[in-house]
Protein backbone atom coordinates (compact mmCIF):
# COMPACT_ATOMS: atom_id res chain seq x y z
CA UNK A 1 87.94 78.51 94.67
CA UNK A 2 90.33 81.61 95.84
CA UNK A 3 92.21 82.03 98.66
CA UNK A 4 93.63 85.17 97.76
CA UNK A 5 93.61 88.19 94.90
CA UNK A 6 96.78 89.37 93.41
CA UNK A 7 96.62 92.43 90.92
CA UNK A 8 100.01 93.46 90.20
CA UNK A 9 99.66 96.16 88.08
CA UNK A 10 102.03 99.12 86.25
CA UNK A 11 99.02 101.10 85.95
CA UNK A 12 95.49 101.20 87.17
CA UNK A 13 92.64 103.27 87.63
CA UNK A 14 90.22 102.20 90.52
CA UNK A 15 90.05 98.51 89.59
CA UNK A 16 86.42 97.25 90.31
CA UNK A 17 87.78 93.45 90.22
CA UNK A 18 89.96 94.27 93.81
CA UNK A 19 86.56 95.12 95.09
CA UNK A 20 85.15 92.15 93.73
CA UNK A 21 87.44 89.97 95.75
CA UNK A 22 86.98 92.03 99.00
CA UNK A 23 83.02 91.51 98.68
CA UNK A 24 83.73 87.32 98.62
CA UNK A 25 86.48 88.01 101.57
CA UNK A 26 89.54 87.38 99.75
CA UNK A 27 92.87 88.86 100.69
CA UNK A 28 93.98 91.40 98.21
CA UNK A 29 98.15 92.07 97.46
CA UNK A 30 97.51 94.88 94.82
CA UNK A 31 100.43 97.40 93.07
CA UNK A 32 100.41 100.70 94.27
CA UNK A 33 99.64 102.45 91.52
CA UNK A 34 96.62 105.16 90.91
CA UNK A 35 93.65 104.24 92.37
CA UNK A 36 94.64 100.68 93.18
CA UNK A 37 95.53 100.88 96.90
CA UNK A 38 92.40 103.33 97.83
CA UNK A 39 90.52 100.14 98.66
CA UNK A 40 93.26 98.43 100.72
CA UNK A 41 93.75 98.95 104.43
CA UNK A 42 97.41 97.81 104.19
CA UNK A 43 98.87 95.20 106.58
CA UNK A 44 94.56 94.74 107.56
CA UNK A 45 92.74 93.66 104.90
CA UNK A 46 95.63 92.88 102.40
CA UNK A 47 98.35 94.52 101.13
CA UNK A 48 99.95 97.24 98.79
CA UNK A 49 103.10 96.51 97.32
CA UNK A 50 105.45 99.07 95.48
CA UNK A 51 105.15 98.95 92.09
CA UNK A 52 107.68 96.45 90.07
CA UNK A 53 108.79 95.14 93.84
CA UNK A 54 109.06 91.43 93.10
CA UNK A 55 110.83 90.63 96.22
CA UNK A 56 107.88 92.40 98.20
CA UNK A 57 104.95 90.41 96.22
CA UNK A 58 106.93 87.41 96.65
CA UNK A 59 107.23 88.02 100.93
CA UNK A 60 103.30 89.23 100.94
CA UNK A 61 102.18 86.65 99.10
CA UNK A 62 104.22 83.86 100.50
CA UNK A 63 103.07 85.01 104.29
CA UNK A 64 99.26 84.79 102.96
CA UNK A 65 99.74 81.20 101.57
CA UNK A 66 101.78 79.79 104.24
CA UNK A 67 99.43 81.68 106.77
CA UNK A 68 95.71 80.51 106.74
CA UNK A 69 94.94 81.90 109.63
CA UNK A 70 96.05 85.38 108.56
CA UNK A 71 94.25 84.97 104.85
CA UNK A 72 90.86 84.65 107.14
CA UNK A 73 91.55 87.19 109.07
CA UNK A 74 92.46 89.66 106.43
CA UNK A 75 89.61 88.16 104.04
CA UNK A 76 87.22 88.84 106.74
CA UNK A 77 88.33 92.40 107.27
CA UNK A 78 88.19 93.04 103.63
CA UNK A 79 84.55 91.95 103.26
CA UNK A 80 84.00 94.27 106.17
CA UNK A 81 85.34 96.97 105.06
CA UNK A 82 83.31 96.62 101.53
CA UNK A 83 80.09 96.28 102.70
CA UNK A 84 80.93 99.58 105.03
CA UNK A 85 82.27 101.65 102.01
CA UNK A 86 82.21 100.29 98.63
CA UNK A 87 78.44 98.49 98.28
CA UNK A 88 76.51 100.39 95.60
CA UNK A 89 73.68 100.97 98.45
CA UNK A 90 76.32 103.02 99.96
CA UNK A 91 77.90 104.75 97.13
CA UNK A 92 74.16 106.14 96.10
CA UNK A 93 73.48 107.34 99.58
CA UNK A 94 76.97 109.45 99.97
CA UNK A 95 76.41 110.70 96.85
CA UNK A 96 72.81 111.81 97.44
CA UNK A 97 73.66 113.17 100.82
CA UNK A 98 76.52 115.11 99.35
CA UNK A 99 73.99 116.45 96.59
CA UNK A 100 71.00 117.85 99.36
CA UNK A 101 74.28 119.09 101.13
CA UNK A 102 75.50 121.59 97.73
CA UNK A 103 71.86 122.27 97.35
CA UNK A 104 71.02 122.93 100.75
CA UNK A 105 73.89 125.42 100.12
């Protein structure tokens, strides 16, 4: 098993596999690069990290290991936050609503 998600990228679009490891309640430490951090609520449900900062992916990650209570807690809020906003139930209905709102137009 996974006590935390690390995706420490140079690039990145809007990486499906961070949301993937908010939906299980993982912890997510993620580059901030592109799309990448649009997920994150930093310091809450994990955090971004500059991209190529070594000495910041080293701190974040080192207070989530050392930290267990703080990986539940920000594991928690991540799940939370995707089944509020990311779940494909949700995704279809904003997406709906925003088409009978242009058409209502």
């Amino acid at each position: 098993t996974s006590d935390i998600f690390a995706l420490v990228s140079d690039w990145e679009g809007f990486p499906m596999s961070t949301l993937e490891a908010m939906s299980v309640g993982l912890p997510t430490v993620v580059s901030g690069v592109g799309g990448a951090a649009e997920a994150i609520d930093d310091g809450i449900t994990g955090y971004v990290i500059p991209r190529g900062d070594e000495q910041t992916l080293h701190q974040r990650l080192g207070e989530l290991v050392e930290n267990p209570e703080l990986r539940v807690k920000m594991g928690g809020r991540a799940k939370e936050l995707f089944l509020k906003k990311f779940r494909s139930e949700t995704t279809v209905d904003q997406t709906m609503a925003y088409y009978a709102e242009v058409l209502a137009r």
